[in-house]
N, C-alpha and C. Protein backbone atom coordinates (compact mmCIF):
# COMPACT_ATOMS: atom_id res chain seq x y z
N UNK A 1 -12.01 1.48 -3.37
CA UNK A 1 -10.87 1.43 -4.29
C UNK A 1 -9.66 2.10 -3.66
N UNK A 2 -9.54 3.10 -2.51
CA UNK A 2 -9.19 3.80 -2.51
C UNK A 2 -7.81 2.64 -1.81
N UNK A 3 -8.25 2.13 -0.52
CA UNK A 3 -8.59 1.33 0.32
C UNK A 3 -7.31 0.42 -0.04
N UNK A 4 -7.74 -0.15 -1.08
CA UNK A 4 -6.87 -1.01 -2.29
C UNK A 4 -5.45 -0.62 -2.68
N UNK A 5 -5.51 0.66 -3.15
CA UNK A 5 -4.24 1.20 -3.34
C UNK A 5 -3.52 1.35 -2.06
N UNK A 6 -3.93 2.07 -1.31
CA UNK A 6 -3.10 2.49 -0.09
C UNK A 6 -2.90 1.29 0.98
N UNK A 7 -3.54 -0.10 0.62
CA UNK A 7 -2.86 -1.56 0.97
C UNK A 7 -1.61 -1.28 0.43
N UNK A 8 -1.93 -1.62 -0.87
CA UNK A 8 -0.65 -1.89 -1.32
C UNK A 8 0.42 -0.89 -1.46
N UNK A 9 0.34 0.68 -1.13
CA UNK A 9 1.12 1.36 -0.67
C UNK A 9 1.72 1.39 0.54
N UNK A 10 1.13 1.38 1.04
CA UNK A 10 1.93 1.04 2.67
C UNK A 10 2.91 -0.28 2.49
N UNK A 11 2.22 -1.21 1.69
CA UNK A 11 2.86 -2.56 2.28
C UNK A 11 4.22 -2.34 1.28
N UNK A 12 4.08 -1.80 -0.03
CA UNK A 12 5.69 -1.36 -0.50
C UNK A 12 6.54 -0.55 -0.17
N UNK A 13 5.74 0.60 1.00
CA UNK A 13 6.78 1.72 1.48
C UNK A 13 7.46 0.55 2.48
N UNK A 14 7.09 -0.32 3.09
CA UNK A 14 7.38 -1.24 4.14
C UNK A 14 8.07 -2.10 3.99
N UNK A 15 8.12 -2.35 2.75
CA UNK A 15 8.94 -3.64 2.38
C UNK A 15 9.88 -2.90 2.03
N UNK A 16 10.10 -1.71 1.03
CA UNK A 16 11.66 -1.11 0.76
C UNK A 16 11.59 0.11 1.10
């Protein structure tokens, strides 16, 4: 789960 979030954290610090 963790895994999951911090996808999709990275990929929004990245995008803005």
């Amino acid at each position: 789960s963790l895994g999951e979030i911090n996808s999709h954290i990275t990929a929004a610090e990245d995008s803005g």
